[in-house]
C-alpha atoms as a PDB file:
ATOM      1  CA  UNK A   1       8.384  -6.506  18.725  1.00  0.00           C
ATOM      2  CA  UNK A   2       5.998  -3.624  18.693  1.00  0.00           C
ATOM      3  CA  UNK A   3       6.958  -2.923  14.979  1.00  0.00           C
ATOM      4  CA  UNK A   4       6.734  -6.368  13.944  1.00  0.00           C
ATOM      5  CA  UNK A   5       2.909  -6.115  15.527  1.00  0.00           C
ATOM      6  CA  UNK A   6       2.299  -2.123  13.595  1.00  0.00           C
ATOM      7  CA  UNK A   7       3.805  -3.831   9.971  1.00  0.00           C
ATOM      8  CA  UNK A   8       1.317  -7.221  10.809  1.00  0.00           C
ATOM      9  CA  UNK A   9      -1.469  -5.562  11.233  1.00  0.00           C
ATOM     10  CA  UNK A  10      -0.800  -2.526   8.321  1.00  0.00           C
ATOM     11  CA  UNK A  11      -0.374  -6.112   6.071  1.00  0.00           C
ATOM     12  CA  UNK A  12      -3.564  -7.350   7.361  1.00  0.00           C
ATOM     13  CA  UNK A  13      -5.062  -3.679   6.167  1.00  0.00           C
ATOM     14  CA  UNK A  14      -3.939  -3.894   2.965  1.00  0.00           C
ATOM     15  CA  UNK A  15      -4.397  -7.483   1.837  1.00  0.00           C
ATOM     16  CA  UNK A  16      -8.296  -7.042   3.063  1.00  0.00           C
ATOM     17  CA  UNK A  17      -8.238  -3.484   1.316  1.00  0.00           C
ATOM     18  CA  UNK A  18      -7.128  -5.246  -1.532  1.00  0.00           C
ATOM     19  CA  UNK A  19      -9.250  -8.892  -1.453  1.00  0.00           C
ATOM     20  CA  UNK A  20     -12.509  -6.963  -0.210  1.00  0.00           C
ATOM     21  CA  UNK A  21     -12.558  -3.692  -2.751  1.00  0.00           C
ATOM     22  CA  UNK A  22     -15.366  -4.911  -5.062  1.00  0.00           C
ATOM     23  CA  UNK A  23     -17.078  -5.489  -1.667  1.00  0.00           C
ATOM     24  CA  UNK A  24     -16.432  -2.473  -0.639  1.00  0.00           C
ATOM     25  CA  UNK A  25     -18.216  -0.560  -3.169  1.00  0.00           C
ATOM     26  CA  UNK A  26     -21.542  -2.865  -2.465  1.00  0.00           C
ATOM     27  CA  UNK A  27     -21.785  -1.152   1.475  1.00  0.00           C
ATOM     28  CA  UNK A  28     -23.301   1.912   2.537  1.00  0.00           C
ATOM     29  CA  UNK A  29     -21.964   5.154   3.590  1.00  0.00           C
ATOM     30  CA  UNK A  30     -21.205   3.926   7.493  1.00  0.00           C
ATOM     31  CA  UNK A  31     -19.487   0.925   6.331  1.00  0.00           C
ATOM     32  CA  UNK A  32     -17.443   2.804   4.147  1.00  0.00           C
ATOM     33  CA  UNK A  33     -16.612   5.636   6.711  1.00  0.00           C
ATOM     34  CA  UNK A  34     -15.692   3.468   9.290  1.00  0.00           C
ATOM     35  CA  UNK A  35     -13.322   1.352   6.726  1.00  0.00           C
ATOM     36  CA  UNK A  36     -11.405   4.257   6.163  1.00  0.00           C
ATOM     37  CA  UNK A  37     -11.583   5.755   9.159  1.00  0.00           C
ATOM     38  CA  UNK A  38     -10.009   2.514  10.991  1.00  0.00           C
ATOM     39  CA  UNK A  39      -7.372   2.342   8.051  1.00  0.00           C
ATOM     40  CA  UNK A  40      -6.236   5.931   8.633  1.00  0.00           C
ATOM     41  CA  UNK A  41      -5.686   5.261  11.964  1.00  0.00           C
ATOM     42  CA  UNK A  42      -3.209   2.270  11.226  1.00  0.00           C
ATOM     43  CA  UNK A  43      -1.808   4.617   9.286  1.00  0.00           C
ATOM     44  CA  UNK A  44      -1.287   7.164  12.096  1.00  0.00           C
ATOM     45  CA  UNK A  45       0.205   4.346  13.841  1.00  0.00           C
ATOM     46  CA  UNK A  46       2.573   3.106  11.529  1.00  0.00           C
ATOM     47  CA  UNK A  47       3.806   6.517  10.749  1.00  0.00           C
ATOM     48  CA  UNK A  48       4.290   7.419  14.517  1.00  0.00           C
ATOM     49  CA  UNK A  49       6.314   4.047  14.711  1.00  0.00           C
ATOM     50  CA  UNK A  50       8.258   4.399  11.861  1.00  0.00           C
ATOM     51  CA  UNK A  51       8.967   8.358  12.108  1.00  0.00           C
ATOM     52  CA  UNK A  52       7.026   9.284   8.876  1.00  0.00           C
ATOM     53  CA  UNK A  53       6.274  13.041   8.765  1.00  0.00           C
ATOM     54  CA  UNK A  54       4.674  12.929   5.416  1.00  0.00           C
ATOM     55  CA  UNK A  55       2.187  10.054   5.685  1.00  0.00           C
ATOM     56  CA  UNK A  56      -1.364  11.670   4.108  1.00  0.00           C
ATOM     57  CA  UNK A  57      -4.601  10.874   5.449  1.00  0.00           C
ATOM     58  CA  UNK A  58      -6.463   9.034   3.203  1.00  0.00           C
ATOM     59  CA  UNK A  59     -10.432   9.731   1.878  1.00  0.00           C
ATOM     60  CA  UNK A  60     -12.918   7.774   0.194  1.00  0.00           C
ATOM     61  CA  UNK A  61     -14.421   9.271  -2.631  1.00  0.00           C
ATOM     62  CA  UNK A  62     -17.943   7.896  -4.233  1.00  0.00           C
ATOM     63  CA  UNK A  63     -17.618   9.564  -7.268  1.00  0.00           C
ATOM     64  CA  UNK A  64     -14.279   7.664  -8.339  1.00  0.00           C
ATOM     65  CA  UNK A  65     -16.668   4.664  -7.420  1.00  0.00           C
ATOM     66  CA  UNK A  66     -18.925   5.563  -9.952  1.00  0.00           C
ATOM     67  CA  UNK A  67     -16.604   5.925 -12.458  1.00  0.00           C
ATOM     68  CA  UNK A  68     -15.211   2.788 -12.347  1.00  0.00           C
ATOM     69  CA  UNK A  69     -18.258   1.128 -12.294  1.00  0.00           C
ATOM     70  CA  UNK A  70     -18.444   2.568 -15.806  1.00  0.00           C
ATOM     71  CA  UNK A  71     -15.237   1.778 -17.164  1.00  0.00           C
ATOM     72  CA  UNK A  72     -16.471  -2.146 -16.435  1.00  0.00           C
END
């Protein structure tokens, strides 16, 4: 039951990750920070659960933002 809950809640993660990016780029530093901060400790929890020795932490990184806001 407990790795139903982990998988639920890592969904949850990445459907808002991937509804709310365009959003994401409009917040400030904190917002952005926490986001990713919160994520990476699903992450640790998921990878705890599911014995994964490799899982990296992620990072958010403001000039990648940049660039795609010129590739639009």
């Amino acid at each position: 039951m407990k790795g139903h809950i982990s998988i639920g809640i890592l969904l949850l993660f990445c459907a808002y990750g991937a509804l709310g990016a365009s959003i994401l780029a409009k917040r400030d530093e904190a917002e952005k920070k926490q986001f990713v901060t919160g994520l990476n400790r699903l992450r640790q929890v998921v990878a705890a659960e599911f014995k994964i020795a490799n899982m990296q932490e992620m990072s958010y990184h403001t000039g990648l933002e940049n660039e795609d806001g010129r590739l639009r």
